[in-house]
Protein backbone atom coordinates (compact mmCIF):
# COMPACT_ATOMS: atom_id res chain seq x y z
CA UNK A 1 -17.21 -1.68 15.18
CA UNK A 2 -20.48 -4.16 16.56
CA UNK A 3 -21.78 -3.96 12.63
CA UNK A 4 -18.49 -4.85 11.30
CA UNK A 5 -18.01 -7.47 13.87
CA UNK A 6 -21.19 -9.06 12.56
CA UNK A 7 -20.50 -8.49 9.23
CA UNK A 8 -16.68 -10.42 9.13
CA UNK A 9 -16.36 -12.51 11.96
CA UNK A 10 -16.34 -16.31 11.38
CA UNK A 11 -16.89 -17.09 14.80
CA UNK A 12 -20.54 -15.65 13.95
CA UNK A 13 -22.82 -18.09 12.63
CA UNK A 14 -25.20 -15.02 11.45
CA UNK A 15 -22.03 -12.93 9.77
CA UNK A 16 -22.12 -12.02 6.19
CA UNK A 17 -18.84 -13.61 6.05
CA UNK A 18 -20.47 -17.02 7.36
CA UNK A 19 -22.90 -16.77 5.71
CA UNK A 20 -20.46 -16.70 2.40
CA UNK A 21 -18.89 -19.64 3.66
CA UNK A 22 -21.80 -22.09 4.05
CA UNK A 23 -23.61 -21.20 0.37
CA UNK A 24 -20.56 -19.74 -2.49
CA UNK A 25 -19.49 -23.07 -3.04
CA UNK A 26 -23.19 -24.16 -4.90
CA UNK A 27 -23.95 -20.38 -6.42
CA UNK A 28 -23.02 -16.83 -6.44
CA UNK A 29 -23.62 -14.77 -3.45
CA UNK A 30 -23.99 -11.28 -3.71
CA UNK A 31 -22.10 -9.38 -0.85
CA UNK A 32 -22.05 -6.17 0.68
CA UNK A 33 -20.51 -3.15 -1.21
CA UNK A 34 -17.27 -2.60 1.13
CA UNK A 35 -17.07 -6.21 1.82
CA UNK A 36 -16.52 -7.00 -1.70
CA UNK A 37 -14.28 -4.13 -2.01
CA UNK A 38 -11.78 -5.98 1.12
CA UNK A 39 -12.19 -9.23 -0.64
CA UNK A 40 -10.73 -7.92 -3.88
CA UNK A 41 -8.29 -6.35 -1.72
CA UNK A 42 -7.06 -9.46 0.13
CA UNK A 43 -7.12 -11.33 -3.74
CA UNK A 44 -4.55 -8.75 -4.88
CA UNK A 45 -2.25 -8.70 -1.53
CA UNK A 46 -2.50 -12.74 -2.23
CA UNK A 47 -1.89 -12.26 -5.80
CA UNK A 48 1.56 -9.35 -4.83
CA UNK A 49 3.03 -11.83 -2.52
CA UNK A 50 2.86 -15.15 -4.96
CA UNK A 51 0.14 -16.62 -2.37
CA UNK A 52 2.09 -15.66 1.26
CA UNK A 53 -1.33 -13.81 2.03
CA UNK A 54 -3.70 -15.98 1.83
CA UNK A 55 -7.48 -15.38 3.40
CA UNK A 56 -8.91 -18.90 3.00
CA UNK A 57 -6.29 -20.67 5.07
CA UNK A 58 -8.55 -21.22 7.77
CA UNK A 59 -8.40 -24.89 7.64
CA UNK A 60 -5.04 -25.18 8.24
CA UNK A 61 -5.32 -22.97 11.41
CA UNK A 62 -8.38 -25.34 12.29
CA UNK A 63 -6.10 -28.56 11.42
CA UNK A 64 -3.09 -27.36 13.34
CA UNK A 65 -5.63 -26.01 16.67
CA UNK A 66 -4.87 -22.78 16.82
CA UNK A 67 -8.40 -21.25 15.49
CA UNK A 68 -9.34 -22.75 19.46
CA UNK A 69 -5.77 -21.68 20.85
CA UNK A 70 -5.26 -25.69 21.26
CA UNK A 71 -2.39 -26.47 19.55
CA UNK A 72 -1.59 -29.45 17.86
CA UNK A 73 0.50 -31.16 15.40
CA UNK A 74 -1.66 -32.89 12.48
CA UNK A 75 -1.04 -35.55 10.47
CA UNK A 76 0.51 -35.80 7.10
CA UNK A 77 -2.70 -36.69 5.56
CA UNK A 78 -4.68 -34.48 7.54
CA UNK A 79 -2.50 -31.73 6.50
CA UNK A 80 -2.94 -32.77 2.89
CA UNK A 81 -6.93 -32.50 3.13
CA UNK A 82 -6.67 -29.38 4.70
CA UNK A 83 -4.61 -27.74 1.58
CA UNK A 84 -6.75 -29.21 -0.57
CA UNK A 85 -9.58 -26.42 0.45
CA UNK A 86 -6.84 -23.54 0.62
CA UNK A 87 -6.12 -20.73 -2.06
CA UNK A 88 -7.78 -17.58 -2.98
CA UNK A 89 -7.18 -18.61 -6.73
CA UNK A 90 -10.46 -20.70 -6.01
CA UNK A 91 -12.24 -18.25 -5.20
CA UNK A 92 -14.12 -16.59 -8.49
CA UNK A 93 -15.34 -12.51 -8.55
CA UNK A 94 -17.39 -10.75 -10.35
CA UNK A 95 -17.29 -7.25 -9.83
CA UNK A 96 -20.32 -6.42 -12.00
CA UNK A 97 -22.77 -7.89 -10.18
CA UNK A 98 -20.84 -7.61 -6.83
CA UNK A 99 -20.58 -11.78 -6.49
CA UNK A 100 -18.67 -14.47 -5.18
CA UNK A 101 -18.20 -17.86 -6.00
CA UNK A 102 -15.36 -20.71 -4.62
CA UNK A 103 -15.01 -23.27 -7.54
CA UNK A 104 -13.89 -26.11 -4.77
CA UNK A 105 -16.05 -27.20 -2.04
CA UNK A 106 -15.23 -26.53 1.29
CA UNK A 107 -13.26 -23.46 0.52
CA UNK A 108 -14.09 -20.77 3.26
CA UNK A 109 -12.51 -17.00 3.84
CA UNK A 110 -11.51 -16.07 7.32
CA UNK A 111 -10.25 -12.45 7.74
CA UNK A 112 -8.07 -12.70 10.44
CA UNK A 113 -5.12 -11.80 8.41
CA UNK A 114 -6.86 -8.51 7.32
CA UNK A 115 -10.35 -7.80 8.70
CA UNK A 116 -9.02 -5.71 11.77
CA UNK A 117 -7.32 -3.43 9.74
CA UNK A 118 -10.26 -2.97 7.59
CA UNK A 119 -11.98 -2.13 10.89
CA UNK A 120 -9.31 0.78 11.98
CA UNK A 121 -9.52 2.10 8.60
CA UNK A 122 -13.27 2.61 8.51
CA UNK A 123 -13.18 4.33 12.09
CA UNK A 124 -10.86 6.50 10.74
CA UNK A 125 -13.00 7.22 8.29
CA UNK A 126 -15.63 7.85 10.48
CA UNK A 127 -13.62 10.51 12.40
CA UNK A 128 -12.77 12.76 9.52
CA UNK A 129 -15.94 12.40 8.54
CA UNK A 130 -16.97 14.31 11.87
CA UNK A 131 -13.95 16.72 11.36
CA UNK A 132 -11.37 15.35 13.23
CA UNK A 133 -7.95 16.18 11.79
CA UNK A 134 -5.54 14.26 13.97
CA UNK A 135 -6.66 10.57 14.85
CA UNK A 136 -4.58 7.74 16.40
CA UNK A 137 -6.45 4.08 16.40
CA UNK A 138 -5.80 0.59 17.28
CA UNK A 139 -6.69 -2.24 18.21
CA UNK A 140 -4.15 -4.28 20.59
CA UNK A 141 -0.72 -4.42 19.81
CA UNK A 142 -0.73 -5.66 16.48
CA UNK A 143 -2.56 -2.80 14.23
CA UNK A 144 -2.22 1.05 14.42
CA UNK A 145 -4.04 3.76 11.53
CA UNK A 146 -2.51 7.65 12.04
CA UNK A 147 -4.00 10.21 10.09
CA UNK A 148 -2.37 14.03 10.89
CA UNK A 149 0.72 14.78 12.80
CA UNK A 150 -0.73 14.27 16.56
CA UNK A 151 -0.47 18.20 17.13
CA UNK A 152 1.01 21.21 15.22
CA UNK A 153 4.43 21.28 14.62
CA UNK A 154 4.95 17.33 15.55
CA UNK A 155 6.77 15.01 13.49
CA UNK A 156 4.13 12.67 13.87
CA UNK A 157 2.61 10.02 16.06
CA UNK A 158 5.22 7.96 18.09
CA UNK A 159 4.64 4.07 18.03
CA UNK A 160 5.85 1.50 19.56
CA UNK A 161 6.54 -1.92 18.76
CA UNK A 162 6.91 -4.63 21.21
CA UNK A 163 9.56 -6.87 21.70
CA UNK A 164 9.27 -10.56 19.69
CA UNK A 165 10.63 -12.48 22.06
CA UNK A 166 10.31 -10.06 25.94
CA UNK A 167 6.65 -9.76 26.74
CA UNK A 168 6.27 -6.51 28.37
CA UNK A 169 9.28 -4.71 26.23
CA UNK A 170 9.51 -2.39 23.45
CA UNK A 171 11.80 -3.09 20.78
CA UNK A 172 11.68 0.49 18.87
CA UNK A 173 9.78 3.25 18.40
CA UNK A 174 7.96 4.51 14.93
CA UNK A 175 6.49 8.08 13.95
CA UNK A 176 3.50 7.66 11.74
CA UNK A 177 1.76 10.56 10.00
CA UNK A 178 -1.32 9.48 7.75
CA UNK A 179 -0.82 5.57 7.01
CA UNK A 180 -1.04 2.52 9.23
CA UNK A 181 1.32 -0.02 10.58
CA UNK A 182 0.82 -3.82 10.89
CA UNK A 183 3.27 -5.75 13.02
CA UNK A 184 3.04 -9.69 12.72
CA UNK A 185 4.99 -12.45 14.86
CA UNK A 186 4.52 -15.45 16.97
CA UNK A 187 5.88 -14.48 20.80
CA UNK A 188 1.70 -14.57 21.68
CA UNK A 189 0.65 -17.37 19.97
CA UNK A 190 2.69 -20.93 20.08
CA UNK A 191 3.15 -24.13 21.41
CA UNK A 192 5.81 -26.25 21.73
CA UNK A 193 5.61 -30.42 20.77
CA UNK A 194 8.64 -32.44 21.33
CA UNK A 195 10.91 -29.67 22.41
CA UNK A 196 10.30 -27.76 18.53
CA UNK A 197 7.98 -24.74 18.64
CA UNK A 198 5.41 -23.92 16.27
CA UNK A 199 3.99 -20.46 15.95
CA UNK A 200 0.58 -19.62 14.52
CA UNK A 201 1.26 -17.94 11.59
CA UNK A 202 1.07 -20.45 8.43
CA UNK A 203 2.65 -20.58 5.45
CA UNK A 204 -0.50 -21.19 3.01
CA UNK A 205 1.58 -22.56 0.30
CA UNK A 206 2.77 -25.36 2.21
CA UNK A 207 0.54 -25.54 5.20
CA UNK A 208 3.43 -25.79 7.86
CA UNK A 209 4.33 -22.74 10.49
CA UNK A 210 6.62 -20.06 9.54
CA UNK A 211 9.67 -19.51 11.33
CA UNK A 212 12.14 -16.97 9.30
CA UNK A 213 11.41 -13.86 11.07
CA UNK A 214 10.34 -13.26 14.80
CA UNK A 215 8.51 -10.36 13.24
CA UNK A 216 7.86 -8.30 10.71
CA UNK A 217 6.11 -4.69 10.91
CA UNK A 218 4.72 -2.84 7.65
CA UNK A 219 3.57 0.49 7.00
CA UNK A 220 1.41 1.36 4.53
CA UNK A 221 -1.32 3.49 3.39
CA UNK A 222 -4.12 1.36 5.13
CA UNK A 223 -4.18 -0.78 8.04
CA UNK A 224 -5.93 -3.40 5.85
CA UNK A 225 -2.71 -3.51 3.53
CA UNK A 226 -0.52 -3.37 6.64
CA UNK A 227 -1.95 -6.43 8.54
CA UNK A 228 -2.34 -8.43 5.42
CA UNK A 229 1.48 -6.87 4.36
CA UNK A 230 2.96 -8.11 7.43
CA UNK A 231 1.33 -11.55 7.74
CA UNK A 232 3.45 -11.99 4.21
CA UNK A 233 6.49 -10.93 5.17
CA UNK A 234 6.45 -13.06 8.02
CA UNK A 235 6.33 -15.85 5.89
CA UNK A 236 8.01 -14.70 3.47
CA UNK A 237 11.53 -14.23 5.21
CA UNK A 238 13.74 -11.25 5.21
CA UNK A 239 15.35 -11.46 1.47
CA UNK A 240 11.66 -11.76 -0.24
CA UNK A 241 9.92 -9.08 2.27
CA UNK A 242 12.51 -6.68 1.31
CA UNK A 243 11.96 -7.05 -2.13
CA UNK A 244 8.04 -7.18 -1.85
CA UNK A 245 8.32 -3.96 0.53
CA UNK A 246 10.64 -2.41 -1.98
CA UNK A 247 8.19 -2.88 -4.67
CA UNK A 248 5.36 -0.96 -3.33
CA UNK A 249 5.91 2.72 -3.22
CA UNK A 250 3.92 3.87 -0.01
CA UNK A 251 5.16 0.79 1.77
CA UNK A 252 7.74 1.09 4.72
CA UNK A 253 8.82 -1.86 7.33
CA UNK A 254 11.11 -3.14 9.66
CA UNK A 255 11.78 -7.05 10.40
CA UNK A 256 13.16 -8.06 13.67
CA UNK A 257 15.68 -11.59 12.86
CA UNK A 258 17.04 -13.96 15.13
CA UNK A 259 20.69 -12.91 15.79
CA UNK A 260 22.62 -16.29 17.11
CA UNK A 261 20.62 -16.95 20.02
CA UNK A 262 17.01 -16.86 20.24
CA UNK A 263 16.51 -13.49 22.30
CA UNK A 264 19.21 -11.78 19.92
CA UNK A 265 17.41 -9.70 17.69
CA UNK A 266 18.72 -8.41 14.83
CA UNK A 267 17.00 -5.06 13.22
CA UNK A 268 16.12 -4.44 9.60
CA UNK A 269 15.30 -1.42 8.55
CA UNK A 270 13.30 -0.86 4.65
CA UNK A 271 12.80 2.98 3.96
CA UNK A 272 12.39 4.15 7.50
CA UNK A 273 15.04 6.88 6.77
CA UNK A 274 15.04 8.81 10.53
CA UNK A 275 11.58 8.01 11.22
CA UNK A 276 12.15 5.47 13.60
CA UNK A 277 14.35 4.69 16.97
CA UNK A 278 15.86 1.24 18.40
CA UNK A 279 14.99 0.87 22.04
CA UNK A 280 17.35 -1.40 23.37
């Protein structure tokens, strides 16, 4: 995990990834094998959800002051600027010799949205490379990556999801046997200006918080698709996350609604058959 770390994190002035960031927008840069291989990734999950997913929205996190947990409303024209150097259809590949480019200046690619999922998938690699046959990791509450059914004879591992809106509660329960689950949602991460809250979670498309869901959990056959899955959905609302969910064959999820009242939650369940148990 340290070598990844170093490798992704923007808050790293040595990191490959910020290293990207200060030198793509004057000439190619060559990048690491499996680095390139996420980056195409995160291009296609921006490309399936018509630009919900979106790994250079950085500046509007920095604009609205949550990449320092300082919230902060910005103005219409510095809102405006900060668009102007978001979208991963600026960002040129080429996979021959391994390169990237960004065809606007100040264009930069945080992997927030995706990065830790890369992360659990590549320990779990790790471990079945050394043999190990039933594996459980994550990292906080937010990303899990199963591989085998716990023991013999289980139905799988047994997740659970925390409550949107109750800090300390679980909402349901998941089994998981060989993919990963993302959960995304805002009950961590918010402030509140004028009596109106704002969550961290950005739509990229328009630059302004999304609000539709309290949060959305997907399953899918990495963690990287699962974290970068459920960031969409969340923006995406309940109608469109269906459909996207419902489109992908190995994908799975659950969105938690507002029912009425804030701290009403309404469940929806895509796929999850009998694989999964409300709490409360």
């Amino acid at each position: 995990l340290d070598p990844l770390e170093d490798q992704l994190s923007v808050y790293r002035e040595s990191s490959e990834i910020s290293r990207l960031n200060r030198t793509a927008a004057t000439d190619w840069v060559p990048v690491e094998e499996r680095l390139y291989e996420l980056l195409e990734t995160g291009r296609r999950l921006h490309r399936l959800t018509d630009g919900a997913f979106d790994m250079t929205a950085g500046p509007l996190s920095r604009v609205w002051g949550f990449h320092r947990r300082e919230g902060r409303v910005p103005t219409a024209e510095e809102l405006r600027e900060a668009l102007s150097r978001v979208g991963t259809d600026r960002v040129e590949f080429d996979a021959a010799r391994r390169a990237i480019r960004y065809l606007v200046p100040g264009i930069e690619i945080n992997l927030g949205g995706i990065g830790k999922g890369h992360a659990l998938d590549r320990v779990v690699e790790r471990l079945i490379g050394w043999g190990v046959r039933d594996v459980l990791v994550h990292g906080g509450q937010s990303s899990v990556a199963a591989r085998g059914r716990r023991r013999a004879g289980a139905e799988g591992w047994l997740v659970g999801l925390s409550h949107p809106v109750w800090p300390g509660r679980r909402l349901a329960e998941i089994r998981l046997q060989d993919e990963a689950l993302g959960t995304s949602g805002t009950g961590r991460q918010h402030f509140y200006h004028q009596g109106k809250r704002y969550g961290h979670i950005l739509d990229p498309r328009t630059g302004m918080p999304s609000d539709t869901l309290l949060s959305a959990t997907v399953i899918a056959p990495t963690a990287a698709e699962a974290d970068a899955a459920a960031t969409a959905c969340h923006v995406l609302g309940e109608a469109r996350s269906i459909r996207l969910i419902e489109s992908q064959p190995n994908w799975r999820g659950l969105l938690a609604v507002a029912d009425g009242a804030r701290d009403r939650v309404r469940l929806v369940p895509i796929r999850l058959d009998g694989r999964w148990e409300r709490l409360e």
